[in-house]
Protein backbone atom coordinates (compact mmCIF):
# COMPACT_ATOMS: atom_id res chain seq x y z
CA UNK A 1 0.00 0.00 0.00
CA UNK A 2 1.71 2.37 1.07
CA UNK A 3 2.58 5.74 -0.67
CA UNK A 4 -0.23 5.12 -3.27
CA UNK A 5 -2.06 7.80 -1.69
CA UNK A 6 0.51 10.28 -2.26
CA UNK A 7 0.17 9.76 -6.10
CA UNK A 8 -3.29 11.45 -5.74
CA UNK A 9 -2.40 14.87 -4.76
CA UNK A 10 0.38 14.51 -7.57
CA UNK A 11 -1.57 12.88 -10.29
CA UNK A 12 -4.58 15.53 -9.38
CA UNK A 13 -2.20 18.45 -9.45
CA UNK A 14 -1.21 16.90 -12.95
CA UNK A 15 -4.89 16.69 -14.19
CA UNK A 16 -5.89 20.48 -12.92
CA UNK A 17 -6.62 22.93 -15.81
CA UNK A 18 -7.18 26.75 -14.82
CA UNK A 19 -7.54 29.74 -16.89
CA UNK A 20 -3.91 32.30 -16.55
CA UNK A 21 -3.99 36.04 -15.79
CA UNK A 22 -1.61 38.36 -16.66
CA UNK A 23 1.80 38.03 -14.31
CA UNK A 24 2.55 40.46 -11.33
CA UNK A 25 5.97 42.34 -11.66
CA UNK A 26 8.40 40.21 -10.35
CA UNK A 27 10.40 41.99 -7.64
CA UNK A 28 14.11 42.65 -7.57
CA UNK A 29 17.17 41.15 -5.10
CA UNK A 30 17.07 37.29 -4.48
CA UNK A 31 13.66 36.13 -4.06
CA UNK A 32 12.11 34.81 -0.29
CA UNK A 33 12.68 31.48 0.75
CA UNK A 34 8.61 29.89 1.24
CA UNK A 35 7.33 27.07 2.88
CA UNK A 36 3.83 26.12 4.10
CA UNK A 37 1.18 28.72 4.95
CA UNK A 38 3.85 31.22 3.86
CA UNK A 39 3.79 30.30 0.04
CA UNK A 40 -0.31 30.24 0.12
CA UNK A 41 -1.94 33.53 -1.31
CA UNK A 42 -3.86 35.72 1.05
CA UNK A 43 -6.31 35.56 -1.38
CA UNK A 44 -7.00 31.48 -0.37
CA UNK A 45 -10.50 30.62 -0.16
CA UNK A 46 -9.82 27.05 1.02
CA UNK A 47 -6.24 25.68 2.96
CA UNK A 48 -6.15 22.16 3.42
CA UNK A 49 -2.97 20.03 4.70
CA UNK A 50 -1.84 16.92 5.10
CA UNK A 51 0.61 14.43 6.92
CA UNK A 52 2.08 12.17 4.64
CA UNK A 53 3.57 10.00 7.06
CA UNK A 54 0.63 9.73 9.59
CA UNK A 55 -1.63 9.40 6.46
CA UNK A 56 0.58 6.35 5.38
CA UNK A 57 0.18 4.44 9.28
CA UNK A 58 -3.21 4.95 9.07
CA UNK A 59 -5.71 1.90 7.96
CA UNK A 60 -8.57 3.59 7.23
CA UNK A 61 -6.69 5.72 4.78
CA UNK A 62 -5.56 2.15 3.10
CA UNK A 63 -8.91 1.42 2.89
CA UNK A 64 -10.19 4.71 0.74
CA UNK A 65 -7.23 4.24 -1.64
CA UNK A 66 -7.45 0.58 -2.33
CA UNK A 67 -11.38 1.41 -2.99
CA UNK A 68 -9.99 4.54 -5.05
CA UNK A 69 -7.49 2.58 -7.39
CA UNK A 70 -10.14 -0.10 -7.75
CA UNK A 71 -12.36 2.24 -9.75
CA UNK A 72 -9.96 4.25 -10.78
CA UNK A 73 -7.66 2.62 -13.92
CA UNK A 74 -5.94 5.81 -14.97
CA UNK A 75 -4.72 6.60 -11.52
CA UNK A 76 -3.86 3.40 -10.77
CA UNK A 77 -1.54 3.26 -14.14
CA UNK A 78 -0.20 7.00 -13.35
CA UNK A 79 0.45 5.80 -10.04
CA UNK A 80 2.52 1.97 -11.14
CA UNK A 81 4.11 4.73 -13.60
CA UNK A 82 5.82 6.66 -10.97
CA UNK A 83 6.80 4.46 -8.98
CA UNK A 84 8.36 2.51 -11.95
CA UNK A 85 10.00 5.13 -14.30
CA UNK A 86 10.81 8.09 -11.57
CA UNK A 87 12.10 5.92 -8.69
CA UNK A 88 10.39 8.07 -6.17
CA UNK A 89 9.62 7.48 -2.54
CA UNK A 90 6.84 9.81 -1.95
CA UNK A 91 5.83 8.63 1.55
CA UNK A 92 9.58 8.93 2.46
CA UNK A 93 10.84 12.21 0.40
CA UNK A 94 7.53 14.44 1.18
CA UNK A 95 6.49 15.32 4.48
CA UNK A 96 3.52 17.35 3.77
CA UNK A 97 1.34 18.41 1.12
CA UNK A 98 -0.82 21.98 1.57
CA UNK A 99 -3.73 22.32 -1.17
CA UNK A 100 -4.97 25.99 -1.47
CA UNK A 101 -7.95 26.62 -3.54
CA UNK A 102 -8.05 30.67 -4.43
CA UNK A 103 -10.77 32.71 -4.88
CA UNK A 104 -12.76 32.21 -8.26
CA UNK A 105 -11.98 33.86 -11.31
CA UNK A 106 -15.19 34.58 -13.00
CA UNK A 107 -18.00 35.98 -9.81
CA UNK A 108 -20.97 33.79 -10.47
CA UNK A 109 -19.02 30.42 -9.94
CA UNK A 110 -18.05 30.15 -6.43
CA UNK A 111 -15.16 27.42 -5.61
CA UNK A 112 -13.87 27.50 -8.98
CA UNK A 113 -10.93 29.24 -8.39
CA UNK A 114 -7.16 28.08 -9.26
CA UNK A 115 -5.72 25.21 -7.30
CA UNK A 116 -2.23 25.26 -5.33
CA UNK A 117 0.00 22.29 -4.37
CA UNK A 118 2.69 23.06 -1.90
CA UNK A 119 4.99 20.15 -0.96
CA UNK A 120 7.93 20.07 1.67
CA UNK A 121 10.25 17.04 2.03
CA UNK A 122 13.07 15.79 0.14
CA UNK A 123 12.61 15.77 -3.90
CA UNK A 124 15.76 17.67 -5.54
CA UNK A 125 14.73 20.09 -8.22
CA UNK A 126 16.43 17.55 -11.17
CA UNK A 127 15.24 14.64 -10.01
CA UNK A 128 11.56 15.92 -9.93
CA UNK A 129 12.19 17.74 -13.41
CA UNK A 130 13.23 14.21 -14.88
CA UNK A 131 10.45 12.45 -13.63
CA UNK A 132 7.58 14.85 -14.48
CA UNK A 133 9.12 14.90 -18.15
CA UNK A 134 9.06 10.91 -18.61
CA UNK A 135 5.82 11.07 -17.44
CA UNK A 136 4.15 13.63 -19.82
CA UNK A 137 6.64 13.16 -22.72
CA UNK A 138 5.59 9.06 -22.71
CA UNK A 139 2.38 10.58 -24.08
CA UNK A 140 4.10 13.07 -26.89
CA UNK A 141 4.09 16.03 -23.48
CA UNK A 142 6.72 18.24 -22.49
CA UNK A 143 8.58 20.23 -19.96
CA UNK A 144 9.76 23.83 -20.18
CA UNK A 145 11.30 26.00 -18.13
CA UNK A 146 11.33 29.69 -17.23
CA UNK A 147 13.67 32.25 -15.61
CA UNK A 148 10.69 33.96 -13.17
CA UNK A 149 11.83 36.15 -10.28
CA UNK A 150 15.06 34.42 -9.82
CA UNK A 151 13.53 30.70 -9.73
CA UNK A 152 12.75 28.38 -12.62
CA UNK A 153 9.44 28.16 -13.73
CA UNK A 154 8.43 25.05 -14.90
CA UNK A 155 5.99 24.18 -17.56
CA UNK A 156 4.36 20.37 -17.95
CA UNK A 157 2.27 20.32 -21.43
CA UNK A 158 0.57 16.30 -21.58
CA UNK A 159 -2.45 16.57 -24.55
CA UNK A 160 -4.72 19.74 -23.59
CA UNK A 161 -3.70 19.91 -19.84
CA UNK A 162 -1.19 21.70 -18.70
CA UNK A 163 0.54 22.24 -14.57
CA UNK A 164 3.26 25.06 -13.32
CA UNK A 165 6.17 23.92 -10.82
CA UNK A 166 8.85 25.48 -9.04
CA UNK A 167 10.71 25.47 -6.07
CA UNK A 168 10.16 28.29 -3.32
CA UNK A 169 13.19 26.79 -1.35
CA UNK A 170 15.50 23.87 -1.56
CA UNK A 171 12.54 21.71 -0.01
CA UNK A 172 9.30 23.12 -0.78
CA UNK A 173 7.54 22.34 -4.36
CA UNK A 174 4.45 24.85 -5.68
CA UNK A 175 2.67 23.23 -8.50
CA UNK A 176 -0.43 24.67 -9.92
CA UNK A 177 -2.26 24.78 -13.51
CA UNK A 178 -2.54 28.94 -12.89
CA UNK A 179 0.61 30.39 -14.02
CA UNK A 180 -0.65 34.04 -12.01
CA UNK A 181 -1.58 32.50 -9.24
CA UNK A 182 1.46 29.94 -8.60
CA UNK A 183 3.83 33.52 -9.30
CA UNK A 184 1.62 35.17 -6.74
CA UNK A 185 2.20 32.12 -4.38
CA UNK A 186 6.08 32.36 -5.09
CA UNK A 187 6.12 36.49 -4.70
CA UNK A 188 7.08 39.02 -1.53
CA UNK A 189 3.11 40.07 -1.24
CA UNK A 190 0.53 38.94 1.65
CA UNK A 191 0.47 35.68 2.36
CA UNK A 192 -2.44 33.06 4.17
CA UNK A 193 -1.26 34.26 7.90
CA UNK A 194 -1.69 38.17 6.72
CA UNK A 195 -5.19 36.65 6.28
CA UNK A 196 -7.14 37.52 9.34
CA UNK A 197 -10.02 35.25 8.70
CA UNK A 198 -7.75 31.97 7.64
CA UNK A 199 -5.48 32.68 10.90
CA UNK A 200 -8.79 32.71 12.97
CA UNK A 201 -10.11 29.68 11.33
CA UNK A 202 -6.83 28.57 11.53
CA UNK A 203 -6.48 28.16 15.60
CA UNK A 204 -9.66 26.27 15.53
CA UNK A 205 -7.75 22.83 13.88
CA UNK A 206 -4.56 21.56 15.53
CA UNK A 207 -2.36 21.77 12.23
CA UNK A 208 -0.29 18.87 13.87
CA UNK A 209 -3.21 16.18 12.88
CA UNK A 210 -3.16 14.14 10.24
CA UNK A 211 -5.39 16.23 7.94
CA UNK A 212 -6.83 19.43 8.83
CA UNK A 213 -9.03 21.96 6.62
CA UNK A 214 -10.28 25.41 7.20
CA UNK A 215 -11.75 27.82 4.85
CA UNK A 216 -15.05 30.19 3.90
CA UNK A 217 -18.15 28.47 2.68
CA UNK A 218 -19.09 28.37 -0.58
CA UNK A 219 -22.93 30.60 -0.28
CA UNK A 220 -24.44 27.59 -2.19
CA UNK A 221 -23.76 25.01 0.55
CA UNK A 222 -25.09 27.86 2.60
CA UNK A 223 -27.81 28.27 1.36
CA UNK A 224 -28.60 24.95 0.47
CA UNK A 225 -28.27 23.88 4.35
CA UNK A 226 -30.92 26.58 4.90
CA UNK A 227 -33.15 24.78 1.99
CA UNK A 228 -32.51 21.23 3.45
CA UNK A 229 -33.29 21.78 7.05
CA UNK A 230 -36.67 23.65 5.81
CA UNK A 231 -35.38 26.80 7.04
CA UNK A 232 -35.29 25.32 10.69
CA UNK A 233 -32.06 26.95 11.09
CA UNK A 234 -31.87 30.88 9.62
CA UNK A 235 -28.27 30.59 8.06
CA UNK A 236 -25.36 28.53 7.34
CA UNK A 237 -21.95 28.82 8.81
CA UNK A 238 -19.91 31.66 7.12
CA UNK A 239 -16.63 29.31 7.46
CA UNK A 240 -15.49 25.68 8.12
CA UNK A 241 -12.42 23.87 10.44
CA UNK A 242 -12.14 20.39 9.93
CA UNK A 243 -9.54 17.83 11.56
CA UNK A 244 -8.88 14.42 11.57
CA UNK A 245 -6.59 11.66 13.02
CA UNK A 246 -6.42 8.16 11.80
CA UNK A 247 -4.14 5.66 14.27
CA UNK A 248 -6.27 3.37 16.04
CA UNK A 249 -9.69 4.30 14.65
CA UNK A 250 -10.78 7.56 13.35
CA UNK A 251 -11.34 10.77 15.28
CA UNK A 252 -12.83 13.34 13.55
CA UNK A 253 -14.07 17.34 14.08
CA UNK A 254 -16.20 19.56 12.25
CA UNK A 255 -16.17 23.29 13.21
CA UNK A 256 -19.00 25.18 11.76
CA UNK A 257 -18.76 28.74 12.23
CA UNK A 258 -21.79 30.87 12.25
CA UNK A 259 -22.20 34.77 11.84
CA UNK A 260 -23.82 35.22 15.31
CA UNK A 261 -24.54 33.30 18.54
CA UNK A 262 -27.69 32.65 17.71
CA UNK A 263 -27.71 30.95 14.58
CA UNK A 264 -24.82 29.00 16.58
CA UNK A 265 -27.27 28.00 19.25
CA UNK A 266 -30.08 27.52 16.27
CA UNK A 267 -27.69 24.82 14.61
CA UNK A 268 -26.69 23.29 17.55
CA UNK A 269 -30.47 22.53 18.65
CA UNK A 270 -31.31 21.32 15.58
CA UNK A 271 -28.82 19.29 15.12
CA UNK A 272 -29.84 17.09 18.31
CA UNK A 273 -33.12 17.17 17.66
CA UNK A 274 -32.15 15.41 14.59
CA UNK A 275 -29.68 13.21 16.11
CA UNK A 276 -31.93 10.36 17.92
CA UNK A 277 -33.98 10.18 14.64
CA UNK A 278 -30.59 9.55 12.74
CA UNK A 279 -29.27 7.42 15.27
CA UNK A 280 -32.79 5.00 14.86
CA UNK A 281 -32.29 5.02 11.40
CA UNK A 282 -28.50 4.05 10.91
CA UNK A 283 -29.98 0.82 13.40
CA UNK A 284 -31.23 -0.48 10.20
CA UNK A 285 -27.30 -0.54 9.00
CA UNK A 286 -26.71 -1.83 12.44
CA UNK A 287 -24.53 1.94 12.80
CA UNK A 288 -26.75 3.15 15.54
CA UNK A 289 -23.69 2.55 18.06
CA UNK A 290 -21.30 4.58 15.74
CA UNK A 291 -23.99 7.51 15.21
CA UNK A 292 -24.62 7.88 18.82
CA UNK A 293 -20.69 8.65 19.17
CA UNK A 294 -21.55 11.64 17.38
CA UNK A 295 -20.81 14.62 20.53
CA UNK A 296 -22.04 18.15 19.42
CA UNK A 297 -21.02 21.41 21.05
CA UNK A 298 -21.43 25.13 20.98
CA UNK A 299 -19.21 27.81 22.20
CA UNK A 300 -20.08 31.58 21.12
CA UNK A 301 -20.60 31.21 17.49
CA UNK A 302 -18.72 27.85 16.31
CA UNK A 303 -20.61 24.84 16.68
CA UNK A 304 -18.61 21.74 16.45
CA UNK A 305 -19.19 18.07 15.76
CA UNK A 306 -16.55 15.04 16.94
CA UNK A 307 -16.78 11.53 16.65
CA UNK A 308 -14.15 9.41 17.76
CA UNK A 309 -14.91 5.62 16.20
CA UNK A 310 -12.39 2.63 17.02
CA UNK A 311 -10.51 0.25 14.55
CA UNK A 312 -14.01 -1.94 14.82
CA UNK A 313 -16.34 1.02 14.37
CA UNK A 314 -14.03 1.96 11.10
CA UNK A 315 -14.56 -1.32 9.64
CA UNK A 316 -18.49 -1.83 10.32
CA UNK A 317 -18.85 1.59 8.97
CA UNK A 318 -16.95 1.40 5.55
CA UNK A 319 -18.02 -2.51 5.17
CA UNK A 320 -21.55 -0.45 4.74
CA UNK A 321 -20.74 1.60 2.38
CA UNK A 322 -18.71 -1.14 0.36
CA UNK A 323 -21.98 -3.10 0.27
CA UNK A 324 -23.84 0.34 -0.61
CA UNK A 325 -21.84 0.97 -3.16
CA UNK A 326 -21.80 -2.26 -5.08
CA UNK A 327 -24.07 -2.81 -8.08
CA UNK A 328 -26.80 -5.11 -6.87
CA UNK A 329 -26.17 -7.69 -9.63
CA UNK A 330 -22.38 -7.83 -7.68
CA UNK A 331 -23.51 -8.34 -4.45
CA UNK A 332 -23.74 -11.52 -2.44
CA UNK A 333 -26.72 -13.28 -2.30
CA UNK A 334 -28.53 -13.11 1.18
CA UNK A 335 -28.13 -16.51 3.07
CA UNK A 336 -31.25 -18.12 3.14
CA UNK A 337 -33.32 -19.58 6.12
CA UNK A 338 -31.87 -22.22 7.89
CA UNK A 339 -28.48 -22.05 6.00
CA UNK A 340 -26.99 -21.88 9.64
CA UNK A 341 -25.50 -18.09 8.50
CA UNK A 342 -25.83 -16.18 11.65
């Protein structure tokens, strides 16, 4: 198994197309030396990062990847690809991985905006240049590079998609489809902690867990919370925080943050009201036990949701939606009376 899961952020950073803008001046004197939050645009509507390392010791995680390459023949082949022609450890050569979604280019289309990678760890600049090119020049693609602000800027061309990479220091890789928005990334302007929204939002995951999340909400999951709940709560939560750790189980938190108190306290109550009618029904997928683990909270105007399910509760839970997700004609056939199945 392990550092198949790695190959998604990579392979997805290959397959992202975005739309360029023109390019900031770039500045003069030797440019800054970036890594984590520091490369990611103030601009970011959306941070998310992850622990390679605690990702790879965690079974759950084996679980969603093995289902993932199962269905999934083109990652699967990108994936035997790099591992065969580039030689690449990714589990051991890259520590973390920070995905940064910016804010939308055209207004009506909220959580389209350009899509950052930023990777720390251990993947010299020529090695990674030499692997990227055998894998988009075994398809007739190429790589290019640029002289941008002191760094190389990289260019990967494979059919009609294209992805920018550079290094902001000797261990920290940008990649991005949006050549504006990776220079902005790799520029001297404001950065994700001159963001006083994503540094609030920020101190409500512990950045230390194996994946963590914060960002704004997009206003149609907003208002489409207000739709589903037939307006029995008056608003949405203005802004997300989401952690979770995987050794020994799962244990997961969901901040939702709300514009006042009250809608905080309106959530919250609706939320248990809800909860013993969900808990009933998941008895039919004999879940009730792993519902009821479900612990909701309220504190000024976040409301947050953590479940903390063992190894066994894991299991039952994604055995569930194995079976739910099989075609019927694939399924087992239900033991029938007095076959002595229990």
């Amino acid at each position: 198994m392990t550092a198949r899961r790695c190959v998604i952020c990579f392979a997805a950073a290959l397959s992202l197309a975005g739309a360029g803008c023109g390019k900031k001046p770039t500045p003069s004197g030797p440019p800054p030396e970036l890594t984590g939050l520091a490369v990611v645009p103030a601009s970011a509507e959306v941070v998310v990062g992850l622990d390679l390392k605690k990702l790879d010791d965690a079974p759950v995680i084996d679980r969603v990847v093995e289902q993932l390459l199962a269905n999934d023949a083109v990652l699967a082949e990108r994936w035997q690809r790099l591992r065969d022609e580039c030689k690449i450890d990714l589990v051991k050569q890259v520590r973390h991985i920070m995905l940064a979604l910016g804010p939308a280019r055209t207004a009506p289309t909220p959580g389209t905006g350009p899509v950052l990678m930023v990777a720390v760890g251990s993947l010299p600049e020529a090695e990674l240049k030499d692997c990227v090119t055998k894998l988009v020049g075994g398809g007739g693609g190429t790589v290019t590079g640029t002289a941008v602000g002191g760094r190389t800027l990289y260019l990967a061309k494979d059919g009609n998609r294209t992805m920018y990479f550079a290094y902001s220091r000797p261990d920290t890789i940008v990649l991005g489809s949006d050549e504006a928005y990776l220079t902005e990334a790799l520029g001297s302007g404001k950065k994700a902690p001159d963001n006083p929204d994503l540094t609030a939002w920020t101190k409500l995951v512990n950045q230390n867990s194996a994946v963590w999340a914060v960002g704004r909400t997009d206003p149609r999951v907003r208002d489409g919370l207000v739709q589903l709940t037939d307006k029995k709560i008056s608003a949405g939560p203005i802004a997300f925080a989401a952690s979770g750790d995987f050794g020994g189980g799962a244990k997961l938190t969901l901040t939702a943050v709300m514009a006042t108190a009250e809608q905080a306290k309106g959530l919250e109550s609706y939320v248990k009201s809800e909860l013993a009618l969900l808990t009933a029904a998941a008895q039919l997928k004999s879940l009730g036990s792993v519902v009821g683990k479900l612990e909701v909270s309220t504190e000024d105007t976040v409301v947050r949701f953590h479940v903390a399910l063992s190894v066994a509760d894991v299991n039952q839970l994604l055995s569930t939606l194995d079976v739910a997700g099989t075609p019927a004609q694939d399924r087992a056939p239900a033991p029938s009376p007095g076959s002595g199945a229990p």
